[in-house]
C-alpha atoms as a PDB file:
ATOM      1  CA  UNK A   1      13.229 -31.652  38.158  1.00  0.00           C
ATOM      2  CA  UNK A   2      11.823 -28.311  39.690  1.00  0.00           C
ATOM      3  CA  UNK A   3      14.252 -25.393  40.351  1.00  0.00           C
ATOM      4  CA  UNK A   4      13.756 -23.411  43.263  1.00  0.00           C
ATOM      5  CA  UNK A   5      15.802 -20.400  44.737  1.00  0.00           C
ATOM      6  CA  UNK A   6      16.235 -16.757  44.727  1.00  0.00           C
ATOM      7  CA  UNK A   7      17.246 -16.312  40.809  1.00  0.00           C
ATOM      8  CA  UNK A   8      16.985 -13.632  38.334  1.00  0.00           C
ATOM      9  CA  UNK A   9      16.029 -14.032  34.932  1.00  0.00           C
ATOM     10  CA  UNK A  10      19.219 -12.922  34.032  1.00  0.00           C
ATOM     11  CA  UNK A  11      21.287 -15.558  36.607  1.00  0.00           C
ATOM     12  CA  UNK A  12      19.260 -18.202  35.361  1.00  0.00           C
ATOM     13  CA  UNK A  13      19.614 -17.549  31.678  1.00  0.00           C
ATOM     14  CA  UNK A  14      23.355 -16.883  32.638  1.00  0.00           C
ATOM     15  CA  UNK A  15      23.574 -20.109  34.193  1.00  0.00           C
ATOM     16  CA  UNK A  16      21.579 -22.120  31.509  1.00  0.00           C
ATOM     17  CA  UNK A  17      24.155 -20.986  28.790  1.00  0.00           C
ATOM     18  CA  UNK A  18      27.104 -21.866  31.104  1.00  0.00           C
ATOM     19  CA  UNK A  19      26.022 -25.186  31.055  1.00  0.00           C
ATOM     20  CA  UNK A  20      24.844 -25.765  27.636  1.00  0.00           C
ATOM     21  CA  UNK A  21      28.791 -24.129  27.032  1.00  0.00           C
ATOM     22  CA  UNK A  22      30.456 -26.835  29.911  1.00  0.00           C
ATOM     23  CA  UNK A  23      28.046 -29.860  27.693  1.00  0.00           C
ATOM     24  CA  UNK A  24      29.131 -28.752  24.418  1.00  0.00           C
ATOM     25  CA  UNK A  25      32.539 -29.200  25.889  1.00  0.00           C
ATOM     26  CA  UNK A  26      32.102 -32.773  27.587  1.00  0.00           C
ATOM     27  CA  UNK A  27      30.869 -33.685  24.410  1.00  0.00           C
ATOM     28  CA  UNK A  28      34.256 -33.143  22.815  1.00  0.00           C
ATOM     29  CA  UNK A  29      36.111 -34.391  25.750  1.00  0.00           C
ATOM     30  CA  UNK A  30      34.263 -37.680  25.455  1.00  0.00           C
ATOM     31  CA  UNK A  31      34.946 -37.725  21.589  1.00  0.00           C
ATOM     32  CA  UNK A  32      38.329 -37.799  22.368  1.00  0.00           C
ATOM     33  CA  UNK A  33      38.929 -40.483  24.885  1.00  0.00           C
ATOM     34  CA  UNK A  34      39.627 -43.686  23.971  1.00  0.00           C
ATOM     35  CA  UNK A  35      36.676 -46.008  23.141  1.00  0.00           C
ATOM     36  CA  UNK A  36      35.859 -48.323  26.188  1.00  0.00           C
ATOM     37  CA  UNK A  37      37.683 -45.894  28.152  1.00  0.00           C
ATOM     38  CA  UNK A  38      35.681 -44.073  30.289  1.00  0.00           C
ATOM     39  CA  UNK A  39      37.644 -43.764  33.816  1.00  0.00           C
ATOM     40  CA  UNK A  40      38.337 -40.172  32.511  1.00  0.00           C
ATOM     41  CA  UNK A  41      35.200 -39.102  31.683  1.00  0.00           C
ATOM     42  CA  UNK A  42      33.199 -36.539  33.835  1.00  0.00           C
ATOM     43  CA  UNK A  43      30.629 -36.849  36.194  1.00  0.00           C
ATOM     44  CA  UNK A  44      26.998 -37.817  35.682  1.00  0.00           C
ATOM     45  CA  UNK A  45      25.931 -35.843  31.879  1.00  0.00           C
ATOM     46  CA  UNK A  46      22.847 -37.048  31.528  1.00  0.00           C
ATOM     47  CA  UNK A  47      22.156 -35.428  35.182  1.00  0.00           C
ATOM     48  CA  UNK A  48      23.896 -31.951  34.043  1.00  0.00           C
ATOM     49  CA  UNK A  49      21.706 -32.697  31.138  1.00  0.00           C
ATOM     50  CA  UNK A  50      18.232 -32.519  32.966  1.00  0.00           C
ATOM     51  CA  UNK A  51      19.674 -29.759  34.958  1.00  0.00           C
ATOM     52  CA  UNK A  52      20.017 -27.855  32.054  1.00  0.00           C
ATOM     53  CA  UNK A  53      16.621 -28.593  30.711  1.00  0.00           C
ATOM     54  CA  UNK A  54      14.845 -28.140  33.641  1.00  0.00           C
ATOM     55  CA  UNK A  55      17.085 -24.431  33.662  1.00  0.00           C
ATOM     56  CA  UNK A  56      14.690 -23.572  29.975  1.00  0.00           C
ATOM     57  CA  UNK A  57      11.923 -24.881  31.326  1.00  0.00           C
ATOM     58  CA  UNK A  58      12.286 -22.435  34.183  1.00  0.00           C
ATOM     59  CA  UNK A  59      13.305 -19.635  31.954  1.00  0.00           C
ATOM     60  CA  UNK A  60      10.356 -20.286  29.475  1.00  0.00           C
ATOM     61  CA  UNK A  61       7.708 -20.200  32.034  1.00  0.00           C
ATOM     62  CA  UNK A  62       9.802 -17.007  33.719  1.00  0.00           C
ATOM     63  CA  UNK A  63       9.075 -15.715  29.859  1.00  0.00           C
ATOM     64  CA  UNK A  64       5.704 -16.353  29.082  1.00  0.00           C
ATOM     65  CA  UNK A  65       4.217 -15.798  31.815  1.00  0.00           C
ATOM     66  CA  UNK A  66       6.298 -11.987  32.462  1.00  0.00           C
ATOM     67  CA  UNK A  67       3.316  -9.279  32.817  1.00  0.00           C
END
């Protein structure tokens, strides 16, 4: 997954700890529904997942390669 757009550094690290926040949250949700149970659980993780790796991936390049 490649991220383009018109980001800041700062809007993409913003964005990359929003998400690792909203995972850290699913995770919990997930713990707490029923076993077998998963008509309540939320969309795709594993995609927010990559998203969110692909988001430090991004960032770490933005990093490394800053003048």
């Amino acid at each position: 997954m490649k991220i383009e757009g018109d980001f800041t550094q700062d809007e993409l690290d913003g964005l990359q700890n929003d998400l690792s926040d909203f995972l850290c949250w699913v995770h919990g949700f997930n713990a707490g529904c029923q076993v077998g149970d998963a008509s309540g659980y939320p969309f795709d993780v594993e995609m927010m997942r990559r998203l969110n790796l692909a988001l430090k991936r991004q960032l770490h390049e933005l990093q490394t390669t800053k003048p």
